[in-house]
Every structure is written in structure tokens, then in C-alpha cells.
N, C-alpha and C. Protein backbone atom coordinates (compact mmCIF):
# COMPACT_ATOMS: atom_id res chain seq x y z
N UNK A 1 25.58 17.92 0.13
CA UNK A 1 25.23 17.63 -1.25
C UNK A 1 23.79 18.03 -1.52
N UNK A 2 23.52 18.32 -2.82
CA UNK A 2 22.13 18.97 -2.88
C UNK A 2 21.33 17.51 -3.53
N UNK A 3 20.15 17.62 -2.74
CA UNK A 3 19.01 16.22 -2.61
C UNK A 3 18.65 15.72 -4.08
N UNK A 4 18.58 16.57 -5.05
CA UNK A 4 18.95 16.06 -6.26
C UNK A 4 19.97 15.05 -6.41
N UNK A 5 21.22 15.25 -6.13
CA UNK A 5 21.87 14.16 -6.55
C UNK A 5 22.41 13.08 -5.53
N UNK A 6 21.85 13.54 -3.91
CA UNK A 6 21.19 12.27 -3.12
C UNK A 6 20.51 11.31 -3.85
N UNK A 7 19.36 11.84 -4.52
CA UNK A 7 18.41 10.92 -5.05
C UNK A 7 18.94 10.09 -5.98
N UNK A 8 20.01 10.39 -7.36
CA UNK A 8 20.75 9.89 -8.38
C UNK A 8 21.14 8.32 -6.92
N UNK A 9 21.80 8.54 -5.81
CA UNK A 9 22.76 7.81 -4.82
C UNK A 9 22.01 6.64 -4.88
N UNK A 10 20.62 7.15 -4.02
CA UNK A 10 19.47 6.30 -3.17
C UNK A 10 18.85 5.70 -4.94
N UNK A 11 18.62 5.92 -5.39
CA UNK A 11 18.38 5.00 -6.63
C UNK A 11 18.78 4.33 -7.44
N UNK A 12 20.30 4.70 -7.45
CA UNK A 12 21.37 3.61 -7.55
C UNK A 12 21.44 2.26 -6.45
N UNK A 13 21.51 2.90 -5.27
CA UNK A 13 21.67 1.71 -4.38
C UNK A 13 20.25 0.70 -4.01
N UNK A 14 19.55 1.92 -4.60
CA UNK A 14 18.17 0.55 -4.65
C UNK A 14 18.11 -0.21 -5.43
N UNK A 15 18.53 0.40 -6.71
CA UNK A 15 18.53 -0.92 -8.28
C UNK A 15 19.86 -1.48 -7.41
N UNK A 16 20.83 -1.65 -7.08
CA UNK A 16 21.56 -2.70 -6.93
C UNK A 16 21.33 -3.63 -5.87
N UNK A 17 20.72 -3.11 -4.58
CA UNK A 17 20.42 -4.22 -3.56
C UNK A 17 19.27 -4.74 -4.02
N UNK A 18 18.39 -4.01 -4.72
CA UNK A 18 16.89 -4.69 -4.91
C UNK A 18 16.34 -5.25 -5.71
N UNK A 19 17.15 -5.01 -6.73
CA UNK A 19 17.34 -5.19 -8.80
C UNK A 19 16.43 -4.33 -9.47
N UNK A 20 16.11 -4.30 -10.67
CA UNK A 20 15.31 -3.65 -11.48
C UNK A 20 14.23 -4.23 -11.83
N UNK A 21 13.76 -5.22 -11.54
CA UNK A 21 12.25 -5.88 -11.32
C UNK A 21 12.04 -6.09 -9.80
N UNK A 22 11.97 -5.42 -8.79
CA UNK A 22 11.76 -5.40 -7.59
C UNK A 22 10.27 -4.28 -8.11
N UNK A 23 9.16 -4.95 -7.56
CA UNK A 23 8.03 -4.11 -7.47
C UNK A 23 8.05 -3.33 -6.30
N UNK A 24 6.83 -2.46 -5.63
CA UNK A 24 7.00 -2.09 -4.06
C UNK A 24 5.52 -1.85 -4.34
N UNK A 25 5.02 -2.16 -3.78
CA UNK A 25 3.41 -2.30 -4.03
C UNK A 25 2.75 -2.10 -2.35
N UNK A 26 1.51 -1.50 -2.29
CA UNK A 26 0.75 -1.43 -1.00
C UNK A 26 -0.67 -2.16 -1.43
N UNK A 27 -0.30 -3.17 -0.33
CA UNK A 27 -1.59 -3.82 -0.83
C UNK A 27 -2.91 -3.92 0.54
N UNK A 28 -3.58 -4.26 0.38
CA UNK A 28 -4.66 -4.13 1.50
C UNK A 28 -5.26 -5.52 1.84
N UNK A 29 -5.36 -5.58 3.13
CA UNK A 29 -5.72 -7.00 3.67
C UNK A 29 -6.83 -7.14 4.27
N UNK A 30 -7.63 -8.14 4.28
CA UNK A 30 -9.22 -7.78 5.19
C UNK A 30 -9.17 -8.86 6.56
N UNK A 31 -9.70 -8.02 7.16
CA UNK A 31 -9.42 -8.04 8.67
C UNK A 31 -11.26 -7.82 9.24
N UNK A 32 -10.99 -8.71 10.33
CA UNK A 32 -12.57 -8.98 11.45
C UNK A 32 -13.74 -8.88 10.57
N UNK A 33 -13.26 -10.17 9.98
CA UNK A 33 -14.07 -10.84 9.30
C UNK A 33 -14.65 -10.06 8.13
N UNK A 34 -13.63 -9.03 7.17
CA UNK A 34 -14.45 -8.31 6.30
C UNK A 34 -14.86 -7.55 6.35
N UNK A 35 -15.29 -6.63 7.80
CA UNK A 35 -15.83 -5.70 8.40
C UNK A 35 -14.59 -4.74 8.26
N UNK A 36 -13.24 -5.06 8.11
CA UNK A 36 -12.35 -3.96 8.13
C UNK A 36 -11.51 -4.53 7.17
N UNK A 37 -10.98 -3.46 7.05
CA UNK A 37 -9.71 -3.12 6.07
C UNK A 37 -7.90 -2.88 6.32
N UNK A 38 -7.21 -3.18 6.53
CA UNK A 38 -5.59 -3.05 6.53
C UNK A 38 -4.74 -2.69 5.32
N UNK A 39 -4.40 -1.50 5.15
CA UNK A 39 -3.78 -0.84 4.17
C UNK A 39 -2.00 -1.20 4.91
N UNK A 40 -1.75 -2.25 3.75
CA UNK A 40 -0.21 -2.43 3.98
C UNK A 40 0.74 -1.72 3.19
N UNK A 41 1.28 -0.39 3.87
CA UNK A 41 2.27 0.51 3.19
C UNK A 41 3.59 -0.65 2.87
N UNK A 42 3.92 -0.56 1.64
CA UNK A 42 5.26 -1.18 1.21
C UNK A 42 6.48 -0.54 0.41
N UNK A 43 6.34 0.85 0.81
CA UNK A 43 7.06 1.70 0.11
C UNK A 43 6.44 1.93 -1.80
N UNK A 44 5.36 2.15 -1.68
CA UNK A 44 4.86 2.40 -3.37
C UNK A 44 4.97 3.62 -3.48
N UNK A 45 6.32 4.19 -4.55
CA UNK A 45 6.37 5.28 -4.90
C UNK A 45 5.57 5.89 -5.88
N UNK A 46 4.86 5.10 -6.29
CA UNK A 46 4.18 5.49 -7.91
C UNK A 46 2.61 5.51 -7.16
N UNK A 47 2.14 5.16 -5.85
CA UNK A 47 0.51 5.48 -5.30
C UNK A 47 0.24 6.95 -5.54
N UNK A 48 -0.89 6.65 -6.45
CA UNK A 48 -1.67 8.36 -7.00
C UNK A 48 -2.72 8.47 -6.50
N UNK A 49 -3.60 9.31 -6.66
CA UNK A 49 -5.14 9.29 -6.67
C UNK A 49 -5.47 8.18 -7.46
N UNK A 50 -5.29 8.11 -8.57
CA UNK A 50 -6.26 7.38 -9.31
C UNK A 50 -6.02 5.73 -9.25
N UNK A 51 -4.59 5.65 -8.76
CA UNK A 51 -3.81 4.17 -8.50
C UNK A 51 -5.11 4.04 -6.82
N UNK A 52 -5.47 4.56 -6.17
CA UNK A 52 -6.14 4.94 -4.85
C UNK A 52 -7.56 3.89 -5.58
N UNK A 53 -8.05 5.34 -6.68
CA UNK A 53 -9.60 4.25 -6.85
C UNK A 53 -9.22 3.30 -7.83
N UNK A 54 -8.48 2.82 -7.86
CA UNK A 54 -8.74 1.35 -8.33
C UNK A 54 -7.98 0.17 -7.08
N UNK A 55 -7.31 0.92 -6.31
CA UNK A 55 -7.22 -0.29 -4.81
C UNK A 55 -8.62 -0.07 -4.42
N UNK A 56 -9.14 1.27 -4.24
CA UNK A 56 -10.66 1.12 -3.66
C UNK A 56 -11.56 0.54 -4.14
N UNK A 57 -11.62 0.41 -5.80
CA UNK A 57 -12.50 -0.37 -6.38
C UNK A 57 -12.41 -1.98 -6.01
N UNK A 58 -10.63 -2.38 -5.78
CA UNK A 58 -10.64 -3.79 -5.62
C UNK A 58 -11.40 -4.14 -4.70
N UNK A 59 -10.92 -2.97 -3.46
CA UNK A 59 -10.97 -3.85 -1.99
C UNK A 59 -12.55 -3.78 -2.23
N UNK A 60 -13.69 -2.73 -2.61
CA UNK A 60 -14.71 -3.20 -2.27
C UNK A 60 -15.66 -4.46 -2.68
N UNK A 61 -14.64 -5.22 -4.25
CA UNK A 61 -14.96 -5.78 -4.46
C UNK A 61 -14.44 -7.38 -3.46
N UNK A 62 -13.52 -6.84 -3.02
CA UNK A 62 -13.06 -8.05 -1.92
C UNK A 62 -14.06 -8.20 -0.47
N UNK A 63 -14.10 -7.22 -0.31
CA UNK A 63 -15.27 -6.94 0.51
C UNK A 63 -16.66 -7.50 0.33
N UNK A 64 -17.05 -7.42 -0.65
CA UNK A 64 -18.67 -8.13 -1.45
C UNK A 64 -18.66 -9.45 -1.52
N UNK A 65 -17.40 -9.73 -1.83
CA UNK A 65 -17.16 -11.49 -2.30
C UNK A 65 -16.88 -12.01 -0.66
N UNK A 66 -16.03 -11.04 0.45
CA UNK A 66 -16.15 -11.86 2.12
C UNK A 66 -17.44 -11.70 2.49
N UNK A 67 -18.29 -10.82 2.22
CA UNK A 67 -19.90 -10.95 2.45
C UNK A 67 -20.78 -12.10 1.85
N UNK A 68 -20.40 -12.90 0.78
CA UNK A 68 -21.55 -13.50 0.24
C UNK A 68 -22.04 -12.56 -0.42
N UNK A 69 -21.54 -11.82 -1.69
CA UNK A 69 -21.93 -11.00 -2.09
C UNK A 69 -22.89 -9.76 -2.26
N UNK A 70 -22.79 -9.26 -1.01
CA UNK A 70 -23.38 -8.13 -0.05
C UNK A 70 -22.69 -7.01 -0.21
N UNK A 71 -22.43 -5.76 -0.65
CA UNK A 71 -21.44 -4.60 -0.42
C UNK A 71 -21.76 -4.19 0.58
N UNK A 72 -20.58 -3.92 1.19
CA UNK A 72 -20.61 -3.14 2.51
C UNK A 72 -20.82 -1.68 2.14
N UNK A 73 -21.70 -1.06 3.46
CA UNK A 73 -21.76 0.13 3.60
C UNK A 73 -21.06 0.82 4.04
N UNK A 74 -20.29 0.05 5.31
CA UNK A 74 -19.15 1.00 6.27
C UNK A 74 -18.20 -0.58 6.34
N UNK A 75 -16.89 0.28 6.54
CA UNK A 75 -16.17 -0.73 7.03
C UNK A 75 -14.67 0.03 7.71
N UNK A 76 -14.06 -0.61 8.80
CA UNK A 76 -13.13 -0.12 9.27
C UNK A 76 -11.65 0.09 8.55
N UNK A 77 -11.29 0.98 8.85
CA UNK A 77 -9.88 1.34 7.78
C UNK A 77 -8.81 1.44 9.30
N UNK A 78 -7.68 0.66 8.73
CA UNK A 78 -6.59 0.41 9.92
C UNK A 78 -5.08 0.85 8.86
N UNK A 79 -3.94 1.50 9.04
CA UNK A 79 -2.95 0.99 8.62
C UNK A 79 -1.66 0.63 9.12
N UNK A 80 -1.15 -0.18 8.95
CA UNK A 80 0.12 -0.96 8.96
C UNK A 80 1.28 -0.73 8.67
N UNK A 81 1.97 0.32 9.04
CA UNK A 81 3.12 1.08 8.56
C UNK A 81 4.29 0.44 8.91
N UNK A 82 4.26 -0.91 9.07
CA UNK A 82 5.61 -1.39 10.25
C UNK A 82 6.56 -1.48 9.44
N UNK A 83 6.61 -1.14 7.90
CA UNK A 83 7.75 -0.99 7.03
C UNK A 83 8.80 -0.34 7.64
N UNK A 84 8.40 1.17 7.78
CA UNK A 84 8.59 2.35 7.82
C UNK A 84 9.02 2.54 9.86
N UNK A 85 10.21 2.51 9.62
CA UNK A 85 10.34 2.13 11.46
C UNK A 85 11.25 3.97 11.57
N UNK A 86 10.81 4.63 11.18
CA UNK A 86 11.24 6.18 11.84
C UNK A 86 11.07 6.85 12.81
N UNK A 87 10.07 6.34 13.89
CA UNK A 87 9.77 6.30 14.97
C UNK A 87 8.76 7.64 15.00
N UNK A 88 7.88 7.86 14.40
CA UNK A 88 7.09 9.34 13.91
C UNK A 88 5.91 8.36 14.43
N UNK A 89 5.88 7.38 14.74
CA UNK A 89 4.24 6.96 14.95
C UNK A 89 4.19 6.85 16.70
């Protein structure tokens, strides 16, 4: 079958197991004490560039507020793909 109308399949069977208000969002978690970062992939089909700087804008503001309102200069970036079990990692 041509992947076009795979896709019609796989998006049918997602609105029905998942419903039509099922978000899928990647959200980011702070880790060793603030000093790092955890990008939790959750399947977000709609992550752009610009959807990018405004998680980046959050996290640094999450970042400032685990400092005592200090911005960090550097901080560690980790991610968390354990959604995604395809065995590519």
C-alpha cells in the first residue's frame, strides 16, 4: 500500500485508541540540581523550530527560578527517548 494511505490507517487508529483530545507533548525536566536538563520525547508531532524557542525560553526560565534567580550559563542537555523502544539507540 502506498504510505499515504498508511497514514489515513495510523491516524485513524490513533483517534480511536487515543481520542481526539489526546495531546502528545515533549516536555523537559530538570535534573542535578538545575545544572541539567532532560528533554522528554512524547511523540510531539507538531515540535518546530519555533515550538523549540519557546521550550527553550521556558526551560531557561525554569532554570533561573532552580537557581534563586541566577541564569545559567551552561547547563547539561540529556534525552529520554524511552517512549520510542525501536531499538536504534
Amino acid at each position: 500500500m502506498p504510505a499515504s494511505n498508511m497514514k489515513l490507517v495510523t491516524g485513524l487508529g490513533a483517534l480511536t485508541s487515543l481520542g481526539a483530545d489526546r495531546i502528545l507533548t515533549t516536555r523537559v525536566a530538570l535534573r542535578d540540581n538545575g545544572t541539567g536538563i532532560v528533554l522528554v520525547g512524547g511523540g510531539d508531532p507538531l515540535l518546530s523550530s519555533s515550538n523549540l524557542d519557546v521550550l527553550a525560553s521556558r526551560t531557561v526560565a525554569a532554570l533561573t527560578a532552580a537557581a534563586g534567580g541566577v541564569a545559567p550559563t551552561t547547563a547539561r542537555l540529556f534525552i529520554n527517548d524511552s517512549l520510542f523502544s525501536d531499538g536504534t539507540r
